[in-house]
Structures are given as structure tokens and as C-alpha cells.
Protein backbone atom coordinates (compact mmCIF):
# COMPACT_ATOMS: atom_id res chain seq x y z
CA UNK A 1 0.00 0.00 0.00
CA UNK A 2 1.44 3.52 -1.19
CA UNK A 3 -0.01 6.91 -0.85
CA UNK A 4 0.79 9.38 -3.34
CA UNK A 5 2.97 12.06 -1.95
CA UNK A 6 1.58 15.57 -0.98
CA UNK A 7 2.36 18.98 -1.71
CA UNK A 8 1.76 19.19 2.24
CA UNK A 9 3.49 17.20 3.70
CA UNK A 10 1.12 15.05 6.06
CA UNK A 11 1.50 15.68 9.96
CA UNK A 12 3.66 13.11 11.54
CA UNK A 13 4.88 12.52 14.96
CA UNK A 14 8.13 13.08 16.23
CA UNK A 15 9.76 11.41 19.84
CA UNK A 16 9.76 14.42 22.46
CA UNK A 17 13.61 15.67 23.93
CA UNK A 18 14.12 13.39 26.08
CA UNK A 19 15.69 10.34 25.33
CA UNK A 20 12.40 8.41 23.71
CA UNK A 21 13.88 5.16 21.45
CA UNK A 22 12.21 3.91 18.58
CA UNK A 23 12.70 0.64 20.17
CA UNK A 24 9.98 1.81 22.53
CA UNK A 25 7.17 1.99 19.68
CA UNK A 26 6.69 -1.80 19.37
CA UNK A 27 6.22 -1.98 23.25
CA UNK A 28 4.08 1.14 23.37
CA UNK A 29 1.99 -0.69 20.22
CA UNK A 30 1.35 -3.91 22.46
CA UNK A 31 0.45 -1.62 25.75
CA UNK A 32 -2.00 0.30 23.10
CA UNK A 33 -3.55 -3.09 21.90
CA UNK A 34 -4.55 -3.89 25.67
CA UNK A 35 -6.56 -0.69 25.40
CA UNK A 36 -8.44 -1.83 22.29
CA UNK A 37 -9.11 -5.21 23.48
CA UNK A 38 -11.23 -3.44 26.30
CA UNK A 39 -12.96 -1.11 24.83
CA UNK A 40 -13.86 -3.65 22.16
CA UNK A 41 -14.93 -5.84 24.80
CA UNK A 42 -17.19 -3.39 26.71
CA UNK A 43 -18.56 -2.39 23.57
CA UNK A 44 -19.70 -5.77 22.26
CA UNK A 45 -20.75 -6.75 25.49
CA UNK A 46 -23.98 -4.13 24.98
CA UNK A 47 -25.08 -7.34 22.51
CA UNK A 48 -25.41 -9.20 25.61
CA UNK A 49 -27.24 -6.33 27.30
CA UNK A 50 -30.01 -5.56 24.80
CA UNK A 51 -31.99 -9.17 24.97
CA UNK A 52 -31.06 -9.06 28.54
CA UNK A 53 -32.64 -5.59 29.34
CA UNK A 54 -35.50 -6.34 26.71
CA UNK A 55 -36.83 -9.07 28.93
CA UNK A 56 -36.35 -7.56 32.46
CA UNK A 57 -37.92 -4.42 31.59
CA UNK A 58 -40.30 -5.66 28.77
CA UNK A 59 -39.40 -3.27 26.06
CA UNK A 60 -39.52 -3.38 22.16
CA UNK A 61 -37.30 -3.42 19.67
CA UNK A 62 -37.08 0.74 19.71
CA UNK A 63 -36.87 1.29 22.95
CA UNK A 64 -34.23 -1.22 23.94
CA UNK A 65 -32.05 0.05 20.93
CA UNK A 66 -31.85 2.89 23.49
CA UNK A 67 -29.15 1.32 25.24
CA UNK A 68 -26.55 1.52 21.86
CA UNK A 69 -28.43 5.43 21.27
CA UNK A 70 -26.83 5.86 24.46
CA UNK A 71 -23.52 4.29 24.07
CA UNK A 72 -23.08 5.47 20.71
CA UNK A 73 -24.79 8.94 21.45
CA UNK A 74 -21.74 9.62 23.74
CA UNK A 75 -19.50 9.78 20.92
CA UNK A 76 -21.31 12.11 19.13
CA UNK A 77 -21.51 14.43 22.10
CA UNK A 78 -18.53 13.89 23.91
CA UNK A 79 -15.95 13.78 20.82
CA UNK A 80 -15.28 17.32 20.51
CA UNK A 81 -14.45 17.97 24.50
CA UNK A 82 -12.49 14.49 24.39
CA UNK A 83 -10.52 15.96 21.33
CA UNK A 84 -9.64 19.40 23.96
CA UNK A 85 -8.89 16.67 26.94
CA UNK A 86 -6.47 15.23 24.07
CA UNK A 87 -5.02 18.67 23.17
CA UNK A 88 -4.88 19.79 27.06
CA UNK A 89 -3.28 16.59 28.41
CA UNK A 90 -1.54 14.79 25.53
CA UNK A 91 -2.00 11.23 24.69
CA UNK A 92 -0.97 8.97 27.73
CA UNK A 93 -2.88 11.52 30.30
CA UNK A 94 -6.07 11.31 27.86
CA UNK A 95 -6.14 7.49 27.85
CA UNK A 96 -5.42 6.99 31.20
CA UNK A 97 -8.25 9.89 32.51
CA UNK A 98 -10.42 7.75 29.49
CA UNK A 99 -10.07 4.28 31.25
CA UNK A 100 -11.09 5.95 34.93
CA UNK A 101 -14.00 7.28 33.68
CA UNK A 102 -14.93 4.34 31.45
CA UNK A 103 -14.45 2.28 35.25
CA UNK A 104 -16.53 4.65 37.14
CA UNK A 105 -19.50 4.01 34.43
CA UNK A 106 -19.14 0.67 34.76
CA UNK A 107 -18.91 0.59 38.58
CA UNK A 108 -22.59 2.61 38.08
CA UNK A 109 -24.46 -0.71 36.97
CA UNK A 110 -24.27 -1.64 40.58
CA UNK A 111 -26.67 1.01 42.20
CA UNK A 112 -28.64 0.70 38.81
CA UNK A 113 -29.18 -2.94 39.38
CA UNK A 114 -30.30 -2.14 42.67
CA UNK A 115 -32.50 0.45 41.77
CA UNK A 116 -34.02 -1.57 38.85
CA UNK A 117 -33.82 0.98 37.13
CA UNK A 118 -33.84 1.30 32.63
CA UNK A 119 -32.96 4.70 33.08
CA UNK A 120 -30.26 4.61 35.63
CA UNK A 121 -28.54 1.55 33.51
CA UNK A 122 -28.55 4.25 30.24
CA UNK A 123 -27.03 7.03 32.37
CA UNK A 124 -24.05 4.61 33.88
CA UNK A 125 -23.55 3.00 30.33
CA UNK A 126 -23.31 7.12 28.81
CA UNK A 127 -20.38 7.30 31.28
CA UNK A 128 -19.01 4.16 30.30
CA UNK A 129 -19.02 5.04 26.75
CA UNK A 130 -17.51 8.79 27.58
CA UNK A 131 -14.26 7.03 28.40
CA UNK A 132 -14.52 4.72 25.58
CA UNK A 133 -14.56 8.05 23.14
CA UNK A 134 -11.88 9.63 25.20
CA UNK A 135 -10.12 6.43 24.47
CA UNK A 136 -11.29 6.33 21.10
CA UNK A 137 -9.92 10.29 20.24
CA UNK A 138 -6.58 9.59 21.85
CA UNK A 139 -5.75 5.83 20.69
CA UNK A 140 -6.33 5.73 17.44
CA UNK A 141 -4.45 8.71 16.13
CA UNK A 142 -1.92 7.77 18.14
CA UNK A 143 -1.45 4.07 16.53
CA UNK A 144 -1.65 5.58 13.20
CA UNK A 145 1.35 8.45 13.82
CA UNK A 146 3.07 5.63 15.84
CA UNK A 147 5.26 4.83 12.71
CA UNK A 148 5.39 5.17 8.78
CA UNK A 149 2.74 6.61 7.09
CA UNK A 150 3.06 3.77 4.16
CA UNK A 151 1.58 1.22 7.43
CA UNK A 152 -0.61 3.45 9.29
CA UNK A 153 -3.88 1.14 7.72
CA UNK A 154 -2.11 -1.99 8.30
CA UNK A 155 -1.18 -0.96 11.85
CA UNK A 156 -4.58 0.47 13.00
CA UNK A 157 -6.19 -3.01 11.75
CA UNK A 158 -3.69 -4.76 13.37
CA UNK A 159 -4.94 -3.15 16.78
CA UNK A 160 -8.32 -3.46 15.93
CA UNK A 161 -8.15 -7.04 15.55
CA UNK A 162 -6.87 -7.09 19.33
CA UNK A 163 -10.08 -5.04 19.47
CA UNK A 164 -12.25 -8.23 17.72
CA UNK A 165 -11.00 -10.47 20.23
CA UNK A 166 -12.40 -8.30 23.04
CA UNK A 167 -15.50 -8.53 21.33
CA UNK A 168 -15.66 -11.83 20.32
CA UNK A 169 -15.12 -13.27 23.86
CA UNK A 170 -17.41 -10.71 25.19
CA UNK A 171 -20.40 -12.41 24.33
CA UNK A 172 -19.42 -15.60 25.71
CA UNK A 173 -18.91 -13.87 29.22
CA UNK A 174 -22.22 -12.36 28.68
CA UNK A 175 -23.68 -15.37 27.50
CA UNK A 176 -22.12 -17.45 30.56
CA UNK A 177 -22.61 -14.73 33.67
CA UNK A 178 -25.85 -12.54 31.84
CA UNK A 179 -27.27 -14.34 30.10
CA UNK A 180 -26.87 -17.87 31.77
CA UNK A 181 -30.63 -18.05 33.46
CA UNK A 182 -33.54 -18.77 31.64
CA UNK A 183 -34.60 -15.82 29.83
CA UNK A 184 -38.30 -15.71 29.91
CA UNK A 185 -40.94 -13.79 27.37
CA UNK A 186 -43.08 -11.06 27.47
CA UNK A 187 -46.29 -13.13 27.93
CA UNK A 188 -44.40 -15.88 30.67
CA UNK A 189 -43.77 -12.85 32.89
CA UNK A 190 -47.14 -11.10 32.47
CA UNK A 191 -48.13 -14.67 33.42
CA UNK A 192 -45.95 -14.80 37.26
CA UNK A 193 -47.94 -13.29 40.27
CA UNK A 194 -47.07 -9.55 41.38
CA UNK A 195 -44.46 -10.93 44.14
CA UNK A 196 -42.85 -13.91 41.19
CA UNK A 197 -42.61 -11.30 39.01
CA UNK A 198 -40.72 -8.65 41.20
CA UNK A 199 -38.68 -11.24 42.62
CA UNK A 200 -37.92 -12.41 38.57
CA UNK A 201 -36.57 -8.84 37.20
CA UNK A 202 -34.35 -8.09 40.79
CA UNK A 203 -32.99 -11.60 40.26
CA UNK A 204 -32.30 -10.40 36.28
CA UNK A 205 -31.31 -7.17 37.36
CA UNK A 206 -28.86 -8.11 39.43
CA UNK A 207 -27.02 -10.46 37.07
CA UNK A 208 -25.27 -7.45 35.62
CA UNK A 209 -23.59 -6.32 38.65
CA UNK A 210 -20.70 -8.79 39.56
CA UNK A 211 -19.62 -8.77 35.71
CA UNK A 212 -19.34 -4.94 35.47
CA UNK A 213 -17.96 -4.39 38.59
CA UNK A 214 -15.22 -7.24 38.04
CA UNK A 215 -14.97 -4.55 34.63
CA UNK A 216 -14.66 -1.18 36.79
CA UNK A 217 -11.82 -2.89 38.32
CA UNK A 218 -9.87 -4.46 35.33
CA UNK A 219 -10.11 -0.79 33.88
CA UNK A 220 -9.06 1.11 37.17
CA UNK A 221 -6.03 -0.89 37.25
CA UNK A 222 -5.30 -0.63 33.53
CA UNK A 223 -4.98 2.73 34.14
CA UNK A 224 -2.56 2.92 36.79
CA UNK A 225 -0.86 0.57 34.73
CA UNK A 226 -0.67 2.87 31.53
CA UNK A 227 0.42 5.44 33.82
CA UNK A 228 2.96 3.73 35.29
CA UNK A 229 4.67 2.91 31.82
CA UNK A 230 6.20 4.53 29.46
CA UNK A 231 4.82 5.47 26.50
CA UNK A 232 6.94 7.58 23.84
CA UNK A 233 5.47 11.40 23.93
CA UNK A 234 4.91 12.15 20.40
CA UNK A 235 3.86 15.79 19.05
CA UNK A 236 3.01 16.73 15.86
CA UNK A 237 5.85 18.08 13.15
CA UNK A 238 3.31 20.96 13.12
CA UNK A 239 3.41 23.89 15.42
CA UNK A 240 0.47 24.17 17.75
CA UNK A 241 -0.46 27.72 16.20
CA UNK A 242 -0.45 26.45 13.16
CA UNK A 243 -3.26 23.58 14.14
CA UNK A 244 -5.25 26.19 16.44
CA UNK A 245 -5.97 28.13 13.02
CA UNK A 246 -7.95 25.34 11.71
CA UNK A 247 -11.53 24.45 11.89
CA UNK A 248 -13.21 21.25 11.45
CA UNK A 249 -15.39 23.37 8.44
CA UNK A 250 -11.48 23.51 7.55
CA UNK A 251 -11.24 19.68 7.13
CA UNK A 252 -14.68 19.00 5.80
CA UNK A 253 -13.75 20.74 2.70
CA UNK A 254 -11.72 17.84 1.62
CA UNK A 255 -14.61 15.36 -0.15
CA UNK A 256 -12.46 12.33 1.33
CA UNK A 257 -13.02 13.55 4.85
CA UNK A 258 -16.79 14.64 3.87
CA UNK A 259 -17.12 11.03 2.71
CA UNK A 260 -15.12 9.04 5.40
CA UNK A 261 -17.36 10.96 7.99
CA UNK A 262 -20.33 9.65 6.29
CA UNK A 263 -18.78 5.85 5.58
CA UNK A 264 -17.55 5.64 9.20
CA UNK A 265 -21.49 6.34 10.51
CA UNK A 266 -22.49 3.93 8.00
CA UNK A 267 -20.34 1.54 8.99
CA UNK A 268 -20.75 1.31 12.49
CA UNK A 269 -24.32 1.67 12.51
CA UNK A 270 -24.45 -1.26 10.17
CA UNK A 271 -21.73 -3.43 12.15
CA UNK A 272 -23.36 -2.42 15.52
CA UNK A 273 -26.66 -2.99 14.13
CA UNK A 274 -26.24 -6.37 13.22
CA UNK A 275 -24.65 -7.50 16.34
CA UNK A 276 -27.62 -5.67 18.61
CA UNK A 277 -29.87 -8.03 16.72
CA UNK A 278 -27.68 -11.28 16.40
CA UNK A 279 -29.06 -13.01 19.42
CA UNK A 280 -32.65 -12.24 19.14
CA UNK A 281 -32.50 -12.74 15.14
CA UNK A 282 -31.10 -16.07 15.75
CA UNK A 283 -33.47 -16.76 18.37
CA UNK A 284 -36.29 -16.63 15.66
CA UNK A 285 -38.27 -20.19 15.05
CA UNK A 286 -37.47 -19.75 10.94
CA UNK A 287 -33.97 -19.04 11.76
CA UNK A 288 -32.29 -20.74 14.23
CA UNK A 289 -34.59 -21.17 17.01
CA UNK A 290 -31.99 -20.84 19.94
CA UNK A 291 -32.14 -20.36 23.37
CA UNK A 292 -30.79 -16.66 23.83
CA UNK A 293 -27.53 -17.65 25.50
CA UNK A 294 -26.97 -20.28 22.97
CA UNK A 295 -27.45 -17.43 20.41
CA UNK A 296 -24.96 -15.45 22.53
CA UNK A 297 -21.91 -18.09 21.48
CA UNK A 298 -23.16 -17.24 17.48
CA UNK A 299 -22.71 -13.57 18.18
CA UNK A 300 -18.90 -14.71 19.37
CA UNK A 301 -18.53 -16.05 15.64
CA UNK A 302 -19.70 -12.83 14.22
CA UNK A 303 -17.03 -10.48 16.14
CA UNK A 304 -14.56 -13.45 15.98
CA UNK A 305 -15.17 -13.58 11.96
CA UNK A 306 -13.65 -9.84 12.70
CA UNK A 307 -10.86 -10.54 14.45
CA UNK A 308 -9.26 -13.04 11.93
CA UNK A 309 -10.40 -10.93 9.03
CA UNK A 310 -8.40 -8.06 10.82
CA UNK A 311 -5.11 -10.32 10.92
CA UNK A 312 -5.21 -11.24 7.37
CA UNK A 313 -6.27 -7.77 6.82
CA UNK A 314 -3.53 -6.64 7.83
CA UNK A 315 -0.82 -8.36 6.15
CA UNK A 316 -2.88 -7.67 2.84
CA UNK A 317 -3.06 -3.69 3.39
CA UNK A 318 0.55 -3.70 3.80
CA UNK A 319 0.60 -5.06 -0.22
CA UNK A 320 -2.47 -4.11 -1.75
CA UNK A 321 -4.63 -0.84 -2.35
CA UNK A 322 -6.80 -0.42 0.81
CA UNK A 323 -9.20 1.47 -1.60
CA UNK A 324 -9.96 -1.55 -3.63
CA UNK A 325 -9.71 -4.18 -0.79
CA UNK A 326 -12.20 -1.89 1.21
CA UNK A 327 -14.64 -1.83 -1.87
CA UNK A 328 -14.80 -5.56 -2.19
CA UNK A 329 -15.22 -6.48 1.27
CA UNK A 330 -18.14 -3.69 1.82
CA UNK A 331 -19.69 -5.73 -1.67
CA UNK A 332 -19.24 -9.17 -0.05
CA UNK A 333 -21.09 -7.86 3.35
CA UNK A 334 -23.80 -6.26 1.13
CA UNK A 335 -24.31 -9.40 -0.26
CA UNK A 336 -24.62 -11.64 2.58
CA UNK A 337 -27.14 -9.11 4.13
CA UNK A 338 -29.34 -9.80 1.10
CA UNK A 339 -28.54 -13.51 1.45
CA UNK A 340 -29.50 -13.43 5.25
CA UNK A 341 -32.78 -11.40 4.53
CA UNK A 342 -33.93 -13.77 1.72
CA UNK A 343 -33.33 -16.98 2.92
CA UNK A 344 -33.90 -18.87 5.98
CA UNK A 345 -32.79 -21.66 8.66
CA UNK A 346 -28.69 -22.54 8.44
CA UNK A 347 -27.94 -20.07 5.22
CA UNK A 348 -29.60 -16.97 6.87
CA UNK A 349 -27.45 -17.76 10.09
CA UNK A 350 -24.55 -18.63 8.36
CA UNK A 351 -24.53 -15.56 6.15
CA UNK A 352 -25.64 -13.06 8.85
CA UNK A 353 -22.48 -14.62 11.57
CA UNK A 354 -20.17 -14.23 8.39
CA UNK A 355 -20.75 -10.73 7.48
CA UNK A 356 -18.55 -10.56 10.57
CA UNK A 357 -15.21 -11.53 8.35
CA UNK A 358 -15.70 -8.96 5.84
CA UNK A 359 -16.51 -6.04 8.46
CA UNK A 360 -12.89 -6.53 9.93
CA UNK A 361 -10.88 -3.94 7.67
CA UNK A 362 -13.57 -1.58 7.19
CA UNK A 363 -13.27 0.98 10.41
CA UNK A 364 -9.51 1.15 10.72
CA UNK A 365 -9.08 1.30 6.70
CA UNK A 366 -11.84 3.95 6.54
CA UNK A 367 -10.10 6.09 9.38
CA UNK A 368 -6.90 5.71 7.80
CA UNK A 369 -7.84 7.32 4.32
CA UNK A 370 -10.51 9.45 6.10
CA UNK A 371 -7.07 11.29 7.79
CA UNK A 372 -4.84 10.76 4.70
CA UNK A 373 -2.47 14.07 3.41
CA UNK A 374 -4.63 16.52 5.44
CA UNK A 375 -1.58 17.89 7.56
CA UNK A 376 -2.34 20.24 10.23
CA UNK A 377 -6.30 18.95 9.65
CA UNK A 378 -5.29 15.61 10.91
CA UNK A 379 -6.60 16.33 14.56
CA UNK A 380 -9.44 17.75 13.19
CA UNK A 381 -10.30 15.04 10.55
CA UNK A 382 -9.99 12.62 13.54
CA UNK A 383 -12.23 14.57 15.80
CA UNK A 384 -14.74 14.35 12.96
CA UNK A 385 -14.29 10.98 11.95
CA UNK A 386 -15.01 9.61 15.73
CA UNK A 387 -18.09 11.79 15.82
CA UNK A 388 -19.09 10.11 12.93
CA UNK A 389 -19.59 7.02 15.42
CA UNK A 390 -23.04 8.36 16.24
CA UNK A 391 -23.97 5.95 13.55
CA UNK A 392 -23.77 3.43 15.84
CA UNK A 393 -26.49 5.07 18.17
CA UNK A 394 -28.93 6.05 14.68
CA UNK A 395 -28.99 3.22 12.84
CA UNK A 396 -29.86 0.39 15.13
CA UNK A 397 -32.76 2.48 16.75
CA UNK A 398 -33.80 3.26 13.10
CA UNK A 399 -33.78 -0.73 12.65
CA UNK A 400 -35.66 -1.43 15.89
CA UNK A 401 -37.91 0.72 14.77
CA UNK A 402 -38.53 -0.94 11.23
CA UNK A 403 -38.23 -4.32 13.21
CA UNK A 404 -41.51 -3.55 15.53
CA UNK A 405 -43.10 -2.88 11.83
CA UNK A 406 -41.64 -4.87 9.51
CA UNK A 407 -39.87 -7.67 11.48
CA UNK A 408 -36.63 -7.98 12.15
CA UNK A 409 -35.09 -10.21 9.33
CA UNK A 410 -36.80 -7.41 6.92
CA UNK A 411 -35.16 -4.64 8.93
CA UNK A 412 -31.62 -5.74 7.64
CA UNK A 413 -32.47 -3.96 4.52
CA UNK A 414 -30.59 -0.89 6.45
CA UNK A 415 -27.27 -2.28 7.14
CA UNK A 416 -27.79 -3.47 2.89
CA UNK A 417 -28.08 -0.43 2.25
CA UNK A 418 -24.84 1.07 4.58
CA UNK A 419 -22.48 -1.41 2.89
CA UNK A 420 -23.70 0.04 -0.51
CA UNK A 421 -22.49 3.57 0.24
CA UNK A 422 -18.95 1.62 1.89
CA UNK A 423 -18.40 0.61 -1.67
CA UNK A 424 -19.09 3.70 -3.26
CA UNK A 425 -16.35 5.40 -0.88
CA UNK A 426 -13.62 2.84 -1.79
CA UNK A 427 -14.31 2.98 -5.17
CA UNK A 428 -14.46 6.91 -5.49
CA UNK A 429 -14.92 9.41 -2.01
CA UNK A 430 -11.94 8.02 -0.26
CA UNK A 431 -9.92 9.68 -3.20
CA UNK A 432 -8.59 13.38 -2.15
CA UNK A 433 -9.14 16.50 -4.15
CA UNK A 434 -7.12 16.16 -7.48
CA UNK A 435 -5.16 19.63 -6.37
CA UNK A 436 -5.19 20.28 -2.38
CA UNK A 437 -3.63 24.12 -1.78
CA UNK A 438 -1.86 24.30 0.80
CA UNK A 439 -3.22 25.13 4.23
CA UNK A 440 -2.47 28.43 6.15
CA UNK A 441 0.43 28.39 7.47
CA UNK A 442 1.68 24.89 6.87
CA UNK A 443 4.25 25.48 4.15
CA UNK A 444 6.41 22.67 3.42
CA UNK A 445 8.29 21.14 6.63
């Protein structure tokens, strides 16, 4: 993989005075992977939540798509004052402030257990995912300046697939500690007495709270742990005054940033989407007719489809053009989606679980061209890009609400439709402006 060279120069990052070795950057690169296998695990572990929460508090398919509106609403609103945390405290300070607040919100689905309360779970899992986007704005930028340019795609997909494993063994820890009762319907629990069914959703309720506890405290002492090490301090080649002069109307001139915003909320609201849905699609009598924790180990193939896409990925971005690989895998997930919504029994469960394999490159290649030759915009393009993530709150609850109408196997006409616009960017809006002049005050460095 090549990108064509720049009459600005893109921003790059430099060691700090100080003594910091290259030698440091592979160690800093496993320490950063550690981060991505926990937020991807917290992340997919909102899979687990959904049937979960759907059945203790007897909610439809809209309003239990609440809980990833919630988790993926945070990125939308929090990215921007994340991206000033970033610019305040530099990179290590910003993930390790990231991973304490991501612990306190997960700490909070104790008293919201005990409080049985819908709304009380939302407002711990918003904290949660205000870390998570604090970890999002500082981490990824960070992989992708943490070496050549020529292998920021391969390297970003390379910690993403540390990310897939957090998500694919997230559902089997949900599906084992959540999930592991018998989940009973709507009409069974309008069925219990008054006192059976109280005692039913505290005894539900409460599930959640050794599990995200045991989380608060893996996260509190990753963070004294990433504070504790040493991470290489990189800055930008460009000066601060120089970056303060931009805007983020600045960056969205560039059509590949306009587009990457647009193909990032695509793409998570379609990967997201599908994985909200996994368990209680696969649940259905016409398509698999599981038991919902059973389900749960089929939503571990889905995110573990990602993970080894992700390390194949990532030896072929290193050779081949990302643009073209991102096209065909985008085509090949379109295409199971239609496979999955017109078909039924062992090929619509097959096809929807392998859509995972073909999401794998997608976010970290789509970032990666999304903040190509953009110099001093970089920060800005990143800020953008990660607020783009609000797909993942949009699209699902735009699903849940076609599923209540339509059903839910019909409702995957939404992520067909996301993958379509994937392939449009990698054929065409991932390409920069034919002649970029140079920004203000970022002559040639």
C-alpha cells in the first residue's frame, strides 16, 4: 500500500527531547492493543445487554435500541471535549483519565441494578461510553502516527483485531454470567404473580452487577498501569499555532473527509446494528430457534469472523490498495445481508455470523484514508471521523424501529443499504481533491 505524496506534507509525529527510542514503539503498540481489546470488549458486550434488558424491563425493539443510542450517542456528544482533553493533556494523560471514567461508568451498573432501574442503567452505560470516546480520540491517532505513514492502515487493523477479540469473547462472558438463566418472554412474565414477578426482574437485574464491577476494576487498574509505563510522547511536526488556526469546516472541505465521515457512521451503525440483533434474530423459530444464551456463542462467531479478518487484513493492506480491498469487502457484506434477509434456517445464520469476516478492515481502513495528506487537519479530521460514530447510536434504533413494523429479518435492509455507500467510498470518495492548496500556514516542513 502507497499513498501518493503531498504537496503538504502530512503531519507526523516526532519522539519528544528526552531520550524516547524507537525501540519503545513496538512496546508502546502492544500496551495500546490492551486498550483496544477493552474497549472492544465493553462495547460488544452491549449485545449481551439488549436481549437481557428487553426481557427484564419488557421493552420493544425501539426502545431497547436505546441502550446503543446511548452508548453510541456519547461519541457524538462527547468527541469534541475528548478531542480538547487530548489537546490539554496529551496522549498517555487522555487514555489513562479515558479508562477511569470508562471504570466509574461501569462501577454505576451496581446502584442501577439495585435500583431496577432502565434509566439509571442508560445514564451509567453514557459514562461508560464517555471514556470509551476519550479512548477512542486519543488511541487511534496515536497508533496511526506511531510509525510510517506507508503502514498506518495496516497498523490500525492490526490493533483493531486485538479489538475483535475483546469482542468476540465478550459475548461468551455475557452469555455465561448474563445471560446464563432462563430468559423468559413477554407473555411468561405477564403470566408470574405480582411478588414472582418482582422477585424475577431483581434476580435479572442483578445479574449485571458482579460482571461490570469485576470490569470497573480491570479498567481502574489498567490505568494505573498505563500510567505507570512509558509510553513515547509524540507531538506533531506541526506547530500548535499552526493547528489552532484550523476548523473542522477547515477539514470538511476535503470530499475524502466529507465522505469518510459519512462511511464511518455507516459503517458502524451497520456493524453495531447487526450485532444488537444477532441473538434475538437467531433466536427466531425460521432461523435458528436458539435459546438466547446459545445465540450469545453465534454472536462470538460474528465479532470473531472480525478478528481473523483483521489479521489477514492486515498483512494484505501492507501489499495491496486499501481502496480496492475496502470496496470488495463492503460488496461481499452487502451481499450476505441480502442472502440473510432472503433466505432462511442454516444459510440466513450462516450468512448473517459471516458478514462478521468482511466487516474486519472496514473501520480502521476507513479512518486511515478518512485522515490521509490533510496535515495540520489531521486532529481535526480525527475529531470528525469519531463523531461520525453516532452511527452506531442512529442506525440500530432506526432498525428497531422498522423491526416492531416490519420484522426484524426485513429490517436488515438498512445495514444493505450502509455497505452500498462503503463501496461507493472505496471505489471513489476516499480519493482526495485532485489539487489540495496548501493550508495556512503549513508550508512545506
Amino acid at each position: 500500500m502507497a499513498f501518493a505524496a503531498s504537496p503538504n506534507p502530512p503531519v507526523r509525529a516526532t519522539a519528544q527531547p528526552g531520550g524516547t527510542r524507537y525501540t519503545d514503539y513496538p512496546m508502546a503498540l502492544g500496551v495500546m492493543t490492551t486498550i483496544f481489546f477493552m474497549w472492544g470488549f465493553l462495547t460488544c458486550l452491549n449485545d449481551i445487554l439488549i436481549p437481557h434488558l428487553k426481557a427484564v424491563f419488557e421493552l420493544n425493539y425501539t426502545r431497547v435500541m436505546l441502550v446503543q443510542f446511548t452508548f453510541f450517542g456519547a461519541y457524538f456528544l462527547m468527541s469534541l471535549p475528548a478531542g480538547r482533553v487530548v489537546a490539554r493533556l496529551g496522549y498517555k494523560q487522555s487514555i489513562v483519565t479515558g479508562l477511569v471514567v470508562a471504570g466509574l461508568g461501569a462501577a454505576g451498573f451496581w446502584p442501577a441494578a439495585q435500583l431496577r432501574s432502565y434509566g439509571v442503567f442508560l445514564a451509567a452505560l453514557f459514562v461508560l461510553a464517555t471514556g470509551i470516546t476519550l479512548l477512542q480520540v486519543a488511541a487511534n491517532p496515536y497508533v496511526a502516527l506511531l510509525g510510517p505513514e506507508r503502514t498506518s492502515s495496516s497498523r490500525l487493523t492490526l490493533a483493531q483485531a486485538l479489538n475483535s477479540l475483546g469482542t468476540t469473547l465478550a459475548p461468551l462472558f455475557g452469555g455465561l454470567l448474563i445471560l446464563s438463566s432462563t430468559v423468559l418472554g413477554s407473555s411468561q412474565i405477564a403470566a408470574l404473580s405480582p411478588p414472582e414477578r418482582l422477585a424475577y426482574r431483581v434476580q435479572e437485574a442483578q445479574s449485571v452487577q458482579g460482571p461490570y464491577l469485576g470490569l470497573a476494576v480491570a479498567l481502574l487498574v489498567l490505568a494505573l498501569i498505563v500510567w505507570l509505563f512509558r509510553l513515547p510522547a509524540l507531538t506533531e511536526t506541526t506547530e500548535r499555532a499552526d493547528r489552532e488556526r484550523h476548523t473542522l469546516a477547515d477539514a470538511l472541505r476535503h470530499r475524502h473527509v466529507r465522505f469518510g465521515v459519512l462511511a464511518i457512521f455507516f459503517y458502524v451503525g451497520a456493524e453495531v446494528s447487526i450485532g444488537s440483533f444477532m441473538v434475538n434474530y437467531l433466536s427466531l423459530p425460521g432461523i435458528g430457534g436458539l435459546s438466547e444464551a446459545h445465540a450469545a456463542h453465534y454472536v462470538a462467531f460474528y465479532w470473531g469472523g472480525a478478528m481473523v479478518g483483521r489479521l489477514v487484513g492486515s498483512a494484505l493492506l501492507a501489499w495491496l490498495d486499501p481502496r480496492k480491498l475496502l470496496a470488495l469487502f463492503a460488496a461481499v457484506a452487502a451481499a450476505l445481508v441480502l442472502t440473510t434477509m432472503l433466505s432462511h434456517g442454516n444459510v440466513a445464520m450462516v450468512s448473517v455470523i459471516a458478514i462478521g469476516l468482511f466487516n474486519s478492515i472496514m473501520f480502521p481502513t476507513i479512518f486511515a484514508l478518512g485522515i490521509e495528506r490533510l496535515g495540520p487537519l489531521t486532529g481535526k479530521a480525527s475529531s470528525l471521523l469519531i463523531m461520525a460514530i453516532v452511527g452506531g447510536a442512529l442506525v440500530p434504533l432506526a432498525q428497531g424501529f422498522l423491526a416492531d413494523r416490519i420484522g426484524v429479518q426485513h429490517a436488515f435492509v438498512l445495514p444493505l443499504l450502509c455497505y452500498g455507500f462503503i463501496v461507493f467510498y472505496g471505489l471513489n470518495g476516499s480519493r482526495p481533491d485532485p489539487v489540495q492548496r496548501p493550508q495556512a500556514g503549513a508550508g512545506a516542513r
